[in-house]
PDB file of N, CA and C in Angstrom:
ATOM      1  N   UNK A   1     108.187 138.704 130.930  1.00  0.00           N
ATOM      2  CA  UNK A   1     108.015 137.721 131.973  1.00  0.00           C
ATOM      3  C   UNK A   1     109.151 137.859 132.987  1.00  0.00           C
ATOM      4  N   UNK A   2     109.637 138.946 132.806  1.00  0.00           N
ATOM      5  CA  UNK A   2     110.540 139.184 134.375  1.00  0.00           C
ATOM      6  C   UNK A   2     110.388 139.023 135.680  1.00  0.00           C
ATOM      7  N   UNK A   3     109.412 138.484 136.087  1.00  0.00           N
ATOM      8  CA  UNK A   3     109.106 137.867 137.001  1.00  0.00           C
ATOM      9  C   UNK A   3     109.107 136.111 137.337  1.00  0.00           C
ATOM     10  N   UNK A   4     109.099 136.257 136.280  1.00  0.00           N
ATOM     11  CA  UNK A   4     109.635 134.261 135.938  1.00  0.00           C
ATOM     12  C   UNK A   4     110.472 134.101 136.174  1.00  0.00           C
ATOM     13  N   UNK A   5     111.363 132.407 136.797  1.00  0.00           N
ATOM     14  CA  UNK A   5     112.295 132.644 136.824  1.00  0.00           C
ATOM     15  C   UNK A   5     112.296 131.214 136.199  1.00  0.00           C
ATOM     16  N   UNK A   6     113.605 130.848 135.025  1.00  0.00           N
ATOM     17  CA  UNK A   6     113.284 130.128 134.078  1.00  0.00           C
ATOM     18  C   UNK A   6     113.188 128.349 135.000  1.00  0.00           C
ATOM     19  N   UNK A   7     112.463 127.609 134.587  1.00  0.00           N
ATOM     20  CA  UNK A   7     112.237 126.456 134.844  1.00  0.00           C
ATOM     21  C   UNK A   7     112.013 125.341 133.935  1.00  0.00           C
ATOM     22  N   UNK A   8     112.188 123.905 133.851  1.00  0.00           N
ATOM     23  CA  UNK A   8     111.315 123.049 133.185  1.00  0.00           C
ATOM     24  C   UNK A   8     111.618 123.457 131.675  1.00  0.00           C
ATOM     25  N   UNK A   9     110.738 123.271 130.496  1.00  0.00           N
ATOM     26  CA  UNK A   9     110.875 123.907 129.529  1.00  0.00           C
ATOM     27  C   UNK A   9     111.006 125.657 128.985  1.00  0.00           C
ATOM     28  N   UNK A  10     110.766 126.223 130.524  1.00  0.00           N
ATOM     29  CA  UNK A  10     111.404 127.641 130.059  1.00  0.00           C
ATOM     30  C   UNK A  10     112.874 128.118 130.491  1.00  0.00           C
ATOM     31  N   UNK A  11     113.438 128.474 129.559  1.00  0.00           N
ATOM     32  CA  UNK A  11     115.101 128.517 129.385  1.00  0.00           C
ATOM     33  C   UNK A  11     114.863 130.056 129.810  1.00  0.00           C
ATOM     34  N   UNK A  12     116.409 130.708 130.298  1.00  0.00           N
ATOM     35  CA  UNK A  12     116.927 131.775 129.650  1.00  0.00           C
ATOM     36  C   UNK A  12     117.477 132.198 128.709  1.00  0.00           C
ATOM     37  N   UNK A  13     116.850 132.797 127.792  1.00  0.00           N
ATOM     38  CA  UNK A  13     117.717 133.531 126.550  1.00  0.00           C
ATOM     39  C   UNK A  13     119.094 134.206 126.813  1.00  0.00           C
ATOM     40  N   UNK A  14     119.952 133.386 126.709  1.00  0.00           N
ATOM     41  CA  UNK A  14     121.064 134.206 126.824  1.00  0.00           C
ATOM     42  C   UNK A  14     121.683 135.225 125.762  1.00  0.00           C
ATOM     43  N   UNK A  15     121.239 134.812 124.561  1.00  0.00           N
ATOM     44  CA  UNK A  15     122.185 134.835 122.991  1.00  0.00           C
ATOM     45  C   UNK A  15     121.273 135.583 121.745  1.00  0.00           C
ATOM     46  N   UNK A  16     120.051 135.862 122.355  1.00  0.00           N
ATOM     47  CA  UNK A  16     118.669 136.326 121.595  1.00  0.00           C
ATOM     48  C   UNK A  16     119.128 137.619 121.394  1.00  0.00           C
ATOM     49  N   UNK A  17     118.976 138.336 120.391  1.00  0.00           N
ATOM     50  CA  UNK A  17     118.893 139.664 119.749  1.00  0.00           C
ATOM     51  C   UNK A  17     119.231 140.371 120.903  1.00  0.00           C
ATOM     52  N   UNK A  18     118.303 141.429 121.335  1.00  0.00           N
ATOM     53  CA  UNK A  18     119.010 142.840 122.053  1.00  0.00           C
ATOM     54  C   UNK A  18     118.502 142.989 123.476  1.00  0.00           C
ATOM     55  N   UNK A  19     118.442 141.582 124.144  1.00  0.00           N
ATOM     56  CA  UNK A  19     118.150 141.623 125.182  1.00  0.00           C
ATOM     57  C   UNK A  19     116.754 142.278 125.504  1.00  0.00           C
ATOM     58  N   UNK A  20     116.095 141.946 124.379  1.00  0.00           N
ATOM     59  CA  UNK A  20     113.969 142.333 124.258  1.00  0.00           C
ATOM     60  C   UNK A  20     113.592 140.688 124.901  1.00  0.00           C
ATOM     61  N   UNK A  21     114.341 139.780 124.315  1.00  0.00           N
ATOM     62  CA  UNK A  21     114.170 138.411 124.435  1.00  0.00           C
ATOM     63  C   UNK A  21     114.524 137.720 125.699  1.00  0.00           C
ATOM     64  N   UNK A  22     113.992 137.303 126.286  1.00  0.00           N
ATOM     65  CA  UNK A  22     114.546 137.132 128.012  1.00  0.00           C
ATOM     66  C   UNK A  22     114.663 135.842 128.411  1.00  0.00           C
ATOM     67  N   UNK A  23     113.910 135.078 127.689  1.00  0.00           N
ATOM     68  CA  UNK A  23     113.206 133.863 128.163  1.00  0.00           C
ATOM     69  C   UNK A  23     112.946 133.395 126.741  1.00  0.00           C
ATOM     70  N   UNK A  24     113.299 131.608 126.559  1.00  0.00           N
ATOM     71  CA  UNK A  24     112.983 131.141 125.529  1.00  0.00           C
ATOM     72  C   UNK A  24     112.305 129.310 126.014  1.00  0.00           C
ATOM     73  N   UNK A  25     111.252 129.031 124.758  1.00  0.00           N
ATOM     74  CA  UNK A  25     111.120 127.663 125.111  1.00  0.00           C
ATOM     75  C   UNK A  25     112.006 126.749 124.102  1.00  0.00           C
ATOM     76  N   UNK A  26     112.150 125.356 125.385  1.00  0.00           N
ATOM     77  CA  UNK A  26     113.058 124.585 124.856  1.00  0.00           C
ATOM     78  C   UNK A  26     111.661 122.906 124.383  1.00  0.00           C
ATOM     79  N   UNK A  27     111.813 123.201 122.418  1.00  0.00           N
ATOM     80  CA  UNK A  27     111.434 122.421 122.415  1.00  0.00           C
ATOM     81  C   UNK A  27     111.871 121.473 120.588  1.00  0.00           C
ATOM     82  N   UNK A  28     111.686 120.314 121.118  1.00  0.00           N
ATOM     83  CA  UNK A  28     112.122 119.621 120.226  1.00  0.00           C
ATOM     84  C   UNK A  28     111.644 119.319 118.791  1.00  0.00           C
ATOM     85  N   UNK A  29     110.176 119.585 118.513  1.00  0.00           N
ATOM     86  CA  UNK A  29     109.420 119.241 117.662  1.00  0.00           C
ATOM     87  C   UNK A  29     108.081 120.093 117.746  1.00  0.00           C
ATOM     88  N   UNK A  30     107.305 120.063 117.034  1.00  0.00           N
ATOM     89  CA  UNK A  30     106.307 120.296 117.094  1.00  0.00           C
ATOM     90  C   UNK A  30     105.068 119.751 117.865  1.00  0.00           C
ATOM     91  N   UNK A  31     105.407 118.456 117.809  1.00  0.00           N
ATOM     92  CA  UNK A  31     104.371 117.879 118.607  1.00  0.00           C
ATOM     93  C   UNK A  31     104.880 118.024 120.150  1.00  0.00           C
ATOM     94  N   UNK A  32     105.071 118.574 120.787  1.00  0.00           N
ATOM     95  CA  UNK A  32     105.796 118.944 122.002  1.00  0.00           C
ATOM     96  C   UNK A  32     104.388 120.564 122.412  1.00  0.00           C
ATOM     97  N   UNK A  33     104.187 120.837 121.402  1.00  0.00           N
ATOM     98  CA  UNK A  33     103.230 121.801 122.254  1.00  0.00           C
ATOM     99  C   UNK A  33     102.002 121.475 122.622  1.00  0.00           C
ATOM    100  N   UNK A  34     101.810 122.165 124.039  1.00  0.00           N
ATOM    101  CA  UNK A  34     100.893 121.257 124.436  1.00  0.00           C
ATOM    102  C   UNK A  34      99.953 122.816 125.302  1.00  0.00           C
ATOM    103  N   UNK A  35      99.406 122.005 126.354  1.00  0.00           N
ATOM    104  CA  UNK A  35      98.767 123.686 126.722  1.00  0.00           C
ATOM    105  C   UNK A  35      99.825 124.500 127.161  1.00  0.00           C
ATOM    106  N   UNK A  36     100.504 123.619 128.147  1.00  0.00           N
ATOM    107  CA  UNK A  36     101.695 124.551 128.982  1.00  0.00           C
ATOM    108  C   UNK A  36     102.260 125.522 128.064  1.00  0.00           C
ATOM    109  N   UNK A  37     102.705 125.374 126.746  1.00  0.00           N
ATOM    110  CA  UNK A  37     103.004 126.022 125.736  1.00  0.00           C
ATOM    111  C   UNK A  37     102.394 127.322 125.346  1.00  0.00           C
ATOM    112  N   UNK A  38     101.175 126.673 125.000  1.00  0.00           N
ATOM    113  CA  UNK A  38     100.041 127.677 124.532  1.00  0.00           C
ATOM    114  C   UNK A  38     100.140 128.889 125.685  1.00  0.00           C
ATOM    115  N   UNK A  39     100.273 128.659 127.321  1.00  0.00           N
ATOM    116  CA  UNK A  39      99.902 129.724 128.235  1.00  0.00           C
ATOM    117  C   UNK A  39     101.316 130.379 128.160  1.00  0.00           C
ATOM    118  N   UNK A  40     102.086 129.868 127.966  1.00  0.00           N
ATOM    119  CA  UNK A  40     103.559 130.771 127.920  1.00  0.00           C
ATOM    120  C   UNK A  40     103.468 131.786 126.723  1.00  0.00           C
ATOM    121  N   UNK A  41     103.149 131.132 125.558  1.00  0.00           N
ATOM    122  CA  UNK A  41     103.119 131.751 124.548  1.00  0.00           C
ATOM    123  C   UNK A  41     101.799 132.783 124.472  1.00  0.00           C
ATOM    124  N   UNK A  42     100.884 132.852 125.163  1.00  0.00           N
ATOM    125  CA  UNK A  42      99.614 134.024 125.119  1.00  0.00           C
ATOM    126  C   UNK A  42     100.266 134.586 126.520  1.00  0.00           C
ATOM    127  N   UNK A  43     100.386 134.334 127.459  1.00  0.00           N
ATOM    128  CA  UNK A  43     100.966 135.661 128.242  1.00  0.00           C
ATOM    129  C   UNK A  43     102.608 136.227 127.851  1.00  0.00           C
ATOM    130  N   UNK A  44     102.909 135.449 126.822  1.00  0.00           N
ATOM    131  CA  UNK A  44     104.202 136.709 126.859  1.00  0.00           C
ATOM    132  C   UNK A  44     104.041 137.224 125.480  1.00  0.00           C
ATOM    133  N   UNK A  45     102.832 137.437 124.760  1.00  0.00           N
ATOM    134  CA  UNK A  45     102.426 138.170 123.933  1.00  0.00           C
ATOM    135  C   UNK A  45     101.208 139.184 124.433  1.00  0.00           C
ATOM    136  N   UNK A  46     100.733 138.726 125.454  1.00  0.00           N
ATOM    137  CA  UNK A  46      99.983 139.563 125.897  1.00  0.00           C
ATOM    138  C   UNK A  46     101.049 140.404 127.204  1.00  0.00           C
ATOM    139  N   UNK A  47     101.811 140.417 127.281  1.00  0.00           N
ATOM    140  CA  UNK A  47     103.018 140.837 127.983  1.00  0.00           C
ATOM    141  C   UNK A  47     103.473 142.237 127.263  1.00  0.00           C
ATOM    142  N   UNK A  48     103.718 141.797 126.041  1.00  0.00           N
ATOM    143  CA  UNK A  48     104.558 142.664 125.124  1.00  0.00           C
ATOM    144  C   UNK A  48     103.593 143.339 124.127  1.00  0.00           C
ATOM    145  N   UNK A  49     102.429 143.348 124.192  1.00  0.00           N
ATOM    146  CA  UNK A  49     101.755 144.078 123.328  1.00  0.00           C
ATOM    147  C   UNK A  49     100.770 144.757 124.039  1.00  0.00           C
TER     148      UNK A  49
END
């Protein structure tokens, strides 16, 4: 998602493994995912695979 630039619940990974990790979500619980979630999480797997 290098084209993102982090906002709202998407952070920058600063501290993540080997710099594969770029971008992280900031969330508190589980019940916190919601769609916005869901689309972050299917395009940055459909990103990387």
């Amino acid at each position: 998602m290098a084209d993102r630039a982090p906002n709202g619940r998407l952070l920058r990974a600063t501290s993540m493994g080997n710099n594969a990790v770029t971008m992280r979500l900031a969330l508190a619980s589980a019940d916190e995912v919601d769609d916005e979630v869901e689309g972050w999480l299917r395009r940055a797997y459909e990103e990387n695979s």
